[in-house]
PDB file of N, CA and C in Angstrom:
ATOM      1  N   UNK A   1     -47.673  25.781  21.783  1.00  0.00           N
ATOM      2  CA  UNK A   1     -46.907  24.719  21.147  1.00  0.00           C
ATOM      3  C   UNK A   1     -46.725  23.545  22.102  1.00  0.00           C
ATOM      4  N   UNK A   2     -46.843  23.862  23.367  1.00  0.00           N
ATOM      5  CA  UNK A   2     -46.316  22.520  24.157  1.00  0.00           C
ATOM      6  C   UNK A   2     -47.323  21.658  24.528  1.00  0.00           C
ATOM      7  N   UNK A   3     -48.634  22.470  23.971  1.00  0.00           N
ATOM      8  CA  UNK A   3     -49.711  21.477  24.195  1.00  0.00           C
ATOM      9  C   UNK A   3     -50.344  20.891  22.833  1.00  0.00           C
ATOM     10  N   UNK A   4     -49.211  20.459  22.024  1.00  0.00           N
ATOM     11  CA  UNK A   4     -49.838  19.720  21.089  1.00  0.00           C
ATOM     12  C   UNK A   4     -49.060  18.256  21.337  1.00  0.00           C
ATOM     13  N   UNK A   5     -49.940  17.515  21.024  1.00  0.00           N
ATOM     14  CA  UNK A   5     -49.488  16.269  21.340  1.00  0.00           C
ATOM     15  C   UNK A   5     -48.673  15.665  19.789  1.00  0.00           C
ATOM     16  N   UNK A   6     -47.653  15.149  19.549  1.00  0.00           N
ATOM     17  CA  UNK A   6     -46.784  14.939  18.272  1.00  0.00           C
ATOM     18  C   UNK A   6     -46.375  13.328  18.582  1.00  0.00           C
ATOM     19  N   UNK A   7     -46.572  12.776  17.392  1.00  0.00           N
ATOM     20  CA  UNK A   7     -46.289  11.077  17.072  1.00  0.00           C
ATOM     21  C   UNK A   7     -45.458  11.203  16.063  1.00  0.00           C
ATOM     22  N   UNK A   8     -44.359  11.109  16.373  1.00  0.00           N
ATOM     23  CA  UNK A   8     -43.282  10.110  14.721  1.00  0.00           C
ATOM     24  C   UNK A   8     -43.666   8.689  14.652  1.00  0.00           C
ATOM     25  N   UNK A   9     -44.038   8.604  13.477  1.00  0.00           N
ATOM     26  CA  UNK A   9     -43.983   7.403  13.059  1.00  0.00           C
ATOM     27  C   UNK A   9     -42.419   6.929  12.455  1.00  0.00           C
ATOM     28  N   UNK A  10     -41.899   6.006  12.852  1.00  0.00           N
ATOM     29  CA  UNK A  10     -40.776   6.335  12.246  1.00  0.00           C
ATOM     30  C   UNK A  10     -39.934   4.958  12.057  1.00  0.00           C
ATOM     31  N   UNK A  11     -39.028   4.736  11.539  1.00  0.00           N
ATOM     32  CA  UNK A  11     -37.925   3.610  11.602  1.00  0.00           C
ATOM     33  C   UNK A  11     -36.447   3.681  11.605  1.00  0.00           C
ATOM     34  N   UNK A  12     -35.723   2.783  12.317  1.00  0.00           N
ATOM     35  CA  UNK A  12     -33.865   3.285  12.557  1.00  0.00           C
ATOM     36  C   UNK A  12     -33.595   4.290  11.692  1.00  0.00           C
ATOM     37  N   UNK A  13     -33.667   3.177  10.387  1.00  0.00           N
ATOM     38  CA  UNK A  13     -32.690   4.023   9.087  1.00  0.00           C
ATOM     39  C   UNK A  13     -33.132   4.604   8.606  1.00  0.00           C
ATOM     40  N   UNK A  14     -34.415   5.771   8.635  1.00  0.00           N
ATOM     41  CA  UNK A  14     -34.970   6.413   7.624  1.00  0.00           C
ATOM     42  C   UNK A  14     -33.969   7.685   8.229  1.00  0.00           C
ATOM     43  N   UNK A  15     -33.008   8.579   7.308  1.00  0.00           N
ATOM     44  CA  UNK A  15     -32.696   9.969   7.537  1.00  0.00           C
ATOM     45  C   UNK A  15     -33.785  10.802   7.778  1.00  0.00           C
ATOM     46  N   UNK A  16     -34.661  11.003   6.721  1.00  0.00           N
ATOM     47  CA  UNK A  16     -35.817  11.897   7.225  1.00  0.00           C
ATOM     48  C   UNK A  16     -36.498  11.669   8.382  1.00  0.00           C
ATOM     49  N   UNK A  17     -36.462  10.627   8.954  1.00  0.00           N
ATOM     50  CA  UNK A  17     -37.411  10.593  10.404  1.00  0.00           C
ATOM     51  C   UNK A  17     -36.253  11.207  11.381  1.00  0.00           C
ATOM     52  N   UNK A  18     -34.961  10.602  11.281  1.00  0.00           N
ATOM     53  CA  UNK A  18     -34.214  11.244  12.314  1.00  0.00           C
ATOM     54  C   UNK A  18     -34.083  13.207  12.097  1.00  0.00           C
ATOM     55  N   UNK A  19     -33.810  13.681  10.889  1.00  0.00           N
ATOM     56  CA  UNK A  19     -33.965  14.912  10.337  1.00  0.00           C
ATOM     57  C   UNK A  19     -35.286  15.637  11.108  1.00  0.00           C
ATOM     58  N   UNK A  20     -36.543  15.210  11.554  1.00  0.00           N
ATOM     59  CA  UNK A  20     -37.963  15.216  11.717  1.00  0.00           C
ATOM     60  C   UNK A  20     -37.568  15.234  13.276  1.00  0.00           C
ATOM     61  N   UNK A  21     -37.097  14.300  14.024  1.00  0.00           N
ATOM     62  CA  UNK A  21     -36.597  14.396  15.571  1.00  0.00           C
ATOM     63  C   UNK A  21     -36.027  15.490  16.042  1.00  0.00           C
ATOM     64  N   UNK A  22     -34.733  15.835  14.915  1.00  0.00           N
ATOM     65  CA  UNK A  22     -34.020  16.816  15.488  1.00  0.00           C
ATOM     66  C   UNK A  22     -33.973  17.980  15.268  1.00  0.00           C
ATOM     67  N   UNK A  23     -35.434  18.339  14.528  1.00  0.00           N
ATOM     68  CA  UNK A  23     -35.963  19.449  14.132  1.00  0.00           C
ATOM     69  C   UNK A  23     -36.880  19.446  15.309  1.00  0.00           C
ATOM     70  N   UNK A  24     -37.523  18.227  15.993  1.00  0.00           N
ATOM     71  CA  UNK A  24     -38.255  18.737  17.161  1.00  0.00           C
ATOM     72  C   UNK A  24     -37.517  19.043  18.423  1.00  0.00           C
ATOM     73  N   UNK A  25     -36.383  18.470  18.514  1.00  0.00           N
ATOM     74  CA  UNK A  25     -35.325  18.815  19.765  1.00  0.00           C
ATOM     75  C   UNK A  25     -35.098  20.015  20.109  1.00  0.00           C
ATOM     76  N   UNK A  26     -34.395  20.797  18.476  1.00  0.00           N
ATOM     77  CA  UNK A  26     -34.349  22.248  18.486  1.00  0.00           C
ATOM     78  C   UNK A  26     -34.692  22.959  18.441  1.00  0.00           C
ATOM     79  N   UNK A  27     -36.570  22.260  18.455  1.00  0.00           N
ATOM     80  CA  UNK A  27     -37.366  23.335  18.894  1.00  0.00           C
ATOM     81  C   UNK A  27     -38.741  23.473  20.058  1.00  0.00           C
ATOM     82  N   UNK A  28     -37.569  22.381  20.987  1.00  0.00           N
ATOM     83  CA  UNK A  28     -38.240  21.963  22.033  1.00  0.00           C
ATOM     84  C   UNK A  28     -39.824  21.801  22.342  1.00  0.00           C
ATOM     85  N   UNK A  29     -39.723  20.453  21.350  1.00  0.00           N
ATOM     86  CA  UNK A  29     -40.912  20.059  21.144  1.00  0.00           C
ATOM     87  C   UNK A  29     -41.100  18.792  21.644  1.00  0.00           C
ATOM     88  N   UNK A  30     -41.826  18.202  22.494  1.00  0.00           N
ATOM     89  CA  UNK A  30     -41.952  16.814  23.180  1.00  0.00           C
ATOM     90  C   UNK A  30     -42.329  15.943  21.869  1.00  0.00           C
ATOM     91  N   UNK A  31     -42.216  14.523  21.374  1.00  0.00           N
ATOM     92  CA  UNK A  31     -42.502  13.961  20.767  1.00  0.00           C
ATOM     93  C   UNK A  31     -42.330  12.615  21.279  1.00  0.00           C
ATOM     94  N   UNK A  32     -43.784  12.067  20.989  1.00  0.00           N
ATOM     95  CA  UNK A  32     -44.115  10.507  20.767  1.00  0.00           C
ATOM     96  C   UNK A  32     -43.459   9.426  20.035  1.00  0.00           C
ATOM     97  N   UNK A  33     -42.132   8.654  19.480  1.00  0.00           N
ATOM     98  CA  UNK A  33     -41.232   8.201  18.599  1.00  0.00           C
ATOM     99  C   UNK A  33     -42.148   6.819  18.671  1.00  0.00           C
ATOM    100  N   UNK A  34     -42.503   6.405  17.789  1.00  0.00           N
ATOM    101  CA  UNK A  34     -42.861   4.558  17.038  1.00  0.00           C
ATOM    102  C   UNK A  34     -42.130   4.139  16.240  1.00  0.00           C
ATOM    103  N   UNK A  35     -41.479   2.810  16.542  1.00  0.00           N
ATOM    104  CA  UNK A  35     -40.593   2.551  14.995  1.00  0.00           C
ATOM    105  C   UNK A  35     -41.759   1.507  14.966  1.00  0.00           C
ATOM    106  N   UNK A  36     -42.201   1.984  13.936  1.00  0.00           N
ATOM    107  CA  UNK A  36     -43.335   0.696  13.044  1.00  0.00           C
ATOM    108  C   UNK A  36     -42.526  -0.072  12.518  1.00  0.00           C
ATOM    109  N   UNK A  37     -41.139  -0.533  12.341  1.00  0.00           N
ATOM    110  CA  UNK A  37     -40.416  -1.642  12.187  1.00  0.00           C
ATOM    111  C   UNK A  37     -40.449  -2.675  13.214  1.00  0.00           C
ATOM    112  N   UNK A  38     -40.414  -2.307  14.505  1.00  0.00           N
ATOM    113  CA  UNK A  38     -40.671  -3.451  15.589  1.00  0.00           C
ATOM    114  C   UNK A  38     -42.452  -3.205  16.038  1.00  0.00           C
ATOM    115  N   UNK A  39     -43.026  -2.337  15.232  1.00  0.00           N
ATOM    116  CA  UNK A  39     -44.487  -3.033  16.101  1.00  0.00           C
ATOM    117  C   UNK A  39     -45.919  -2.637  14.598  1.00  0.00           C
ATOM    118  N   UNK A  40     -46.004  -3.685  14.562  1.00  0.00           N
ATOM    119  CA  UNK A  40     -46.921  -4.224  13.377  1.00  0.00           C
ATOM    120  C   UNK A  40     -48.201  -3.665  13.821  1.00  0.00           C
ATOM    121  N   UNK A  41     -48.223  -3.436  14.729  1.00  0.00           N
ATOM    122  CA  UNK A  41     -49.991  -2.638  15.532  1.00  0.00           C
ATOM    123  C   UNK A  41     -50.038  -1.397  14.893  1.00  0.00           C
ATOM    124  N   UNK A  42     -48.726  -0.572  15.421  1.00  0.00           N
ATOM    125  CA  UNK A  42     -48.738   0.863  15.617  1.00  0.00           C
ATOM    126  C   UNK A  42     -48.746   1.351  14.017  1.00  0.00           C
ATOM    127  N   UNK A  43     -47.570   0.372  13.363  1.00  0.00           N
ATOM    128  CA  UNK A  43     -47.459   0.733  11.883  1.00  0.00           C
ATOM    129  C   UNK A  43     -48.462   0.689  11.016  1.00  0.00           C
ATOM    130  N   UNK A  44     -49.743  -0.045  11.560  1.00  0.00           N
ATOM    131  CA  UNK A  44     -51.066  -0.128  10.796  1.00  0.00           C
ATOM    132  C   UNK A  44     -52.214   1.336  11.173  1.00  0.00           C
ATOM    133  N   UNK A  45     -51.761   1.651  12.521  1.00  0.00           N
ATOM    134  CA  UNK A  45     -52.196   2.778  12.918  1.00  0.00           C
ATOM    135  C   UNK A  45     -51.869   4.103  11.939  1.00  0.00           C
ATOM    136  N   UNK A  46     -50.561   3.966  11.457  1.00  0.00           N
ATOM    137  CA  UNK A  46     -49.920   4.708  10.826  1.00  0.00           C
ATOM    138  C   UNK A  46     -50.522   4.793   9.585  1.00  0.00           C
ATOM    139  N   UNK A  47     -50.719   3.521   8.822  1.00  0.00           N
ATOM    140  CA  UNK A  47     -51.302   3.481   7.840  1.00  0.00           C
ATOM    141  C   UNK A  47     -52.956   4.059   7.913  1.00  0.00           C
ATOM    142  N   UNK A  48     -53.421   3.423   8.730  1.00  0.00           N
ATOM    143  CA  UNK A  48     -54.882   4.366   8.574  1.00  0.00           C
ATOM    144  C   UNK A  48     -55.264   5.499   8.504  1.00  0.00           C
ATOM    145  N   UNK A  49     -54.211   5.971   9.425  1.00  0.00           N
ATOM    146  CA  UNK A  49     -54.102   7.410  10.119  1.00  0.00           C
ATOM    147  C   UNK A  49     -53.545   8.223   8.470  1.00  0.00           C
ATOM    148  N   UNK A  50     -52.581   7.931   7.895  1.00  0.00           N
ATOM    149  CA  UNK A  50     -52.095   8.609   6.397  1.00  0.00           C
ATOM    150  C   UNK A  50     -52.143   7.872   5.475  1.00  0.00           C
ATOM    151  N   UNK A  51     -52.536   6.729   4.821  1.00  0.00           N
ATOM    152  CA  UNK A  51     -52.852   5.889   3.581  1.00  0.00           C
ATOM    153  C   UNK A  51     -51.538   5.588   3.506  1.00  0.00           C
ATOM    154  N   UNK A  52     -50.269   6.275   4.021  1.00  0.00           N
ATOM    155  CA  UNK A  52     -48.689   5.319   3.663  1.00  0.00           C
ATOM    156  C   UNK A  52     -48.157   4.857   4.264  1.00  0.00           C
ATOM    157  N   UNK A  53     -47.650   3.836   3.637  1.00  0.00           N
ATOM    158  CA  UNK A  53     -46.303   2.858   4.148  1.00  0.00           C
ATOM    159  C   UNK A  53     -45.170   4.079   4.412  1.00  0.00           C
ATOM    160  N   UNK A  54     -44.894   4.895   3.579  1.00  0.00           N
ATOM    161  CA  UNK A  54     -43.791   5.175   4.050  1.00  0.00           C
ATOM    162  C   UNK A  54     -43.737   6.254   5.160  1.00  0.00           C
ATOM    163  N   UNK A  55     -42.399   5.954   5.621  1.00  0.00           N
ATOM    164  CA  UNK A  55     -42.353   7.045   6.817  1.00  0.00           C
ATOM    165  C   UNK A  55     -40.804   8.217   6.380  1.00  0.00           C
ATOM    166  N   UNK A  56     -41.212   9.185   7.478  1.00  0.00           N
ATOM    167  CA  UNK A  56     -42.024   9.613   8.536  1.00  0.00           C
ATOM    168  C   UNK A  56     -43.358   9.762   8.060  1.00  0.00           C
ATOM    169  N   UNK A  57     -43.932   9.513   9.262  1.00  0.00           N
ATOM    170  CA  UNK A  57     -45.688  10.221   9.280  1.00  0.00           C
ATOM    171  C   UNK A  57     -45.486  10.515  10.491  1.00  0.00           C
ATOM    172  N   UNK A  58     -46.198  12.324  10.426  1.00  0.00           N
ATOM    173  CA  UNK A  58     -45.699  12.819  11.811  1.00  0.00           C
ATOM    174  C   UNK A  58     -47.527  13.463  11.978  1.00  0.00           C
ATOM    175  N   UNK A  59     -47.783  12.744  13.429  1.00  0.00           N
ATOM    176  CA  UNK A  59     -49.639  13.466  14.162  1.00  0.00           C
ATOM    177  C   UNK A  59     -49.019  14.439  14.587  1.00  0.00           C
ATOM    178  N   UNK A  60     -49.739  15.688  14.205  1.00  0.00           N
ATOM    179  CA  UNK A  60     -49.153  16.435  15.312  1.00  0.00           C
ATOM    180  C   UNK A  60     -51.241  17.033  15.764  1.00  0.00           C
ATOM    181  N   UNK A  61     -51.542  16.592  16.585  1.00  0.00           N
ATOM    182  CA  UNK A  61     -52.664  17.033  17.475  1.00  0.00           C
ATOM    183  C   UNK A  61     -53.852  16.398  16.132  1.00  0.00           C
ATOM    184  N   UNK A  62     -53.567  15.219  15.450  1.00  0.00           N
ATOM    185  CA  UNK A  62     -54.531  15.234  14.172  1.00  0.00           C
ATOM    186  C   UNK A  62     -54.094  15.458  12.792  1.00  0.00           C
ATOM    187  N   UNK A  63     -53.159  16.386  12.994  1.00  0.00           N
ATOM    188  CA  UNK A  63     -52.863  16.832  11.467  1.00  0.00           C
ATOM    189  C   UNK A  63     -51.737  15.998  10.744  1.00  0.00           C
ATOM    190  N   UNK A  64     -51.780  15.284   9.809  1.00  0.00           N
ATOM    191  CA  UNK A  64     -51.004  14.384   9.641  1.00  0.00           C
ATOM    192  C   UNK A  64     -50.067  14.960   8.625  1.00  0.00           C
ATOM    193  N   UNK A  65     -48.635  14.960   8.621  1.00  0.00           N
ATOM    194  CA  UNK A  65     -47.582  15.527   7.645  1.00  0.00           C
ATOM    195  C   UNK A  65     -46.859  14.250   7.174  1.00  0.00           C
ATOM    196  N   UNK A  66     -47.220  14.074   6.141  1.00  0.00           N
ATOM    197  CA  UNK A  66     -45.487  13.262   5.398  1.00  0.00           C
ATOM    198  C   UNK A  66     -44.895  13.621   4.969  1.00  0.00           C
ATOM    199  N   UNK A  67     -43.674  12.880   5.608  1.00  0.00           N
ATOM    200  CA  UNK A  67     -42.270  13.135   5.315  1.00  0.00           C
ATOM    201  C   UNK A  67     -41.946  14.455   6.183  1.00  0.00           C
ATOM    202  N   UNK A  68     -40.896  14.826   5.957  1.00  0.00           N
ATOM    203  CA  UNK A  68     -40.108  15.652   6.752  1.00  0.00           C
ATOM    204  C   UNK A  68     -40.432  16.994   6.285  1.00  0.00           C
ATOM    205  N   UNK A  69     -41.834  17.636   6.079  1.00  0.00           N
ATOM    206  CA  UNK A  69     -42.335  18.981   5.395  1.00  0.00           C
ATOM    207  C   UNK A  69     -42.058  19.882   6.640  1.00  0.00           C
ATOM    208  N   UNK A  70     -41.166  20.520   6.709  1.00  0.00           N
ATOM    209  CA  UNK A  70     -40.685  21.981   7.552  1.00  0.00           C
ATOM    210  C   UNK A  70     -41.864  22.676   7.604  1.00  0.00           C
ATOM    211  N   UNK A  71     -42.441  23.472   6.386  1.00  0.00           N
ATOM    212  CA  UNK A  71     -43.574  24.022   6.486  1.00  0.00           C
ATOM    213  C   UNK A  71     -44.764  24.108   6.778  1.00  0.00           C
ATOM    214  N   UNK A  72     -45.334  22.627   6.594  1.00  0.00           N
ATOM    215  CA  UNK A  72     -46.774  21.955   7.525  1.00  0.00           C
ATOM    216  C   UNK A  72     -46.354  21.569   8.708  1.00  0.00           C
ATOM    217  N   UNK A  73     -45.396  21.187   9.050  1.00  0.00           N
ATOM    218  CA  UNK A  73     -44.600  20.992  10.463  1.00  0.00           C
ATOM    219  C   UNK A  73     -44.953  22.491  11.611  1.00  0.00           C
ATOM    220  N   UNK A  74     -44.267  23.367  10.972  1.00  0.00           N
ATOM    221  CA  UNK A  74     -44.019  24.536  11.544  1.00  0.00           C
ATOM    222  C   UNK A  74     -45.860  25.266  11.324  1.00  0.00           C
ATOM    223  N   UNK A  75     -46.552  25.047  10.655  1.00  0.00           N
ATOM    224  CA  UNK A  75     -48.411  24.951  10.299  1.00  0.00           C
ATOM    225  C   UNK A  75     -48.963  24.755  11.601  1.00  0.00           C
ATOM    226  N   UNK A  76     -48.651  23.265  11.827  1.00  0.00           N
ATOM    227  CA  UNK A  76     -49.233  22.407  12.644  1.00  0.00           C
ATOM    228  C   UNK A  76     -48.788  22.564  13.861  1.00  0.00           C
ATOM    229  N   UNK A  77     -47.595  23.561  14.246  1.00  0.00           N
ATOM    230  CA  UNK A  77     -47.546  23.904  15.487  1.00  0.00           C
ATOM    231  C   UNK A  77     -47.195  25.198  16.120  1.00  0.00           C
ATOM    232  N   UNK A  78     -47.786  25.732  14.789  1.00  0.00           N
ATOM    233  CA  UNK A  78     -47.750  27.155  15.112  1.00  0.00           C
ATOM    234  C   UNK A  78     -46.716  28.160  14.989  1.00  0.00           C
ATOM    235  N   UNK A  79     -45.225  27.440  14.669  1.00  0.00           N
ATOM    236  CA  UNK A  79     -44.307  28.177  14.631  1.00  0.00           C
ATOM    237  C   UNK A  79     -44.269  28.886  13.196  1.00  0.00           C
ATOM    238  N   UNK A  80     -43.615  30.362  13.602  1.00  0.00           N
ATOM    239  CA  UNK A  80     -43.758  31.466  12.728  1.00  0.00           C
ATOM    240  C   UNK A  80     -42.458  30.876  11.667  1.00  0.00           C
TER     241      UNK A  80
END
């Protein structure tokens, strides 16, 4: 698990992105945070990377999850 590399895509006010953080905290998971609200680069990255505007969009090593899915989350990094 600690060698997957993880990107939030994310912005201040979305609950689900913060919900998405502190599901990686508690499960001591390093994560990459972008607010595609202050950077128009990264948020297009975002878009290519998952076809949406909306966030969260979470990389975790490639595998792209939207929104705050516990279960492809926990998929994508192996947790039981």
């Amino acid at each position: 698990m600690a060698d997957k590399k993880v990107t939030v895509y994310s912005t201040p006010t979305c609950p689900y992105c913060t919900m998405a953080k502190e599901y990686f905290k508690e499960h001591g998971v390093q994560y990459e945070e972008v607010n595609v609200a202050a950077d128009p680069a990264r948020a297009d990255e975002m878009v290519q990377k998952s076809g949406q505007m909306g966030v969260p969009v979470i990389d975790i090593d490639g595998t792209i999850v939207i929104g705050f899915d516990k279960t492809r989350i926990n998929t994508a990094l192996g947790i039981a």
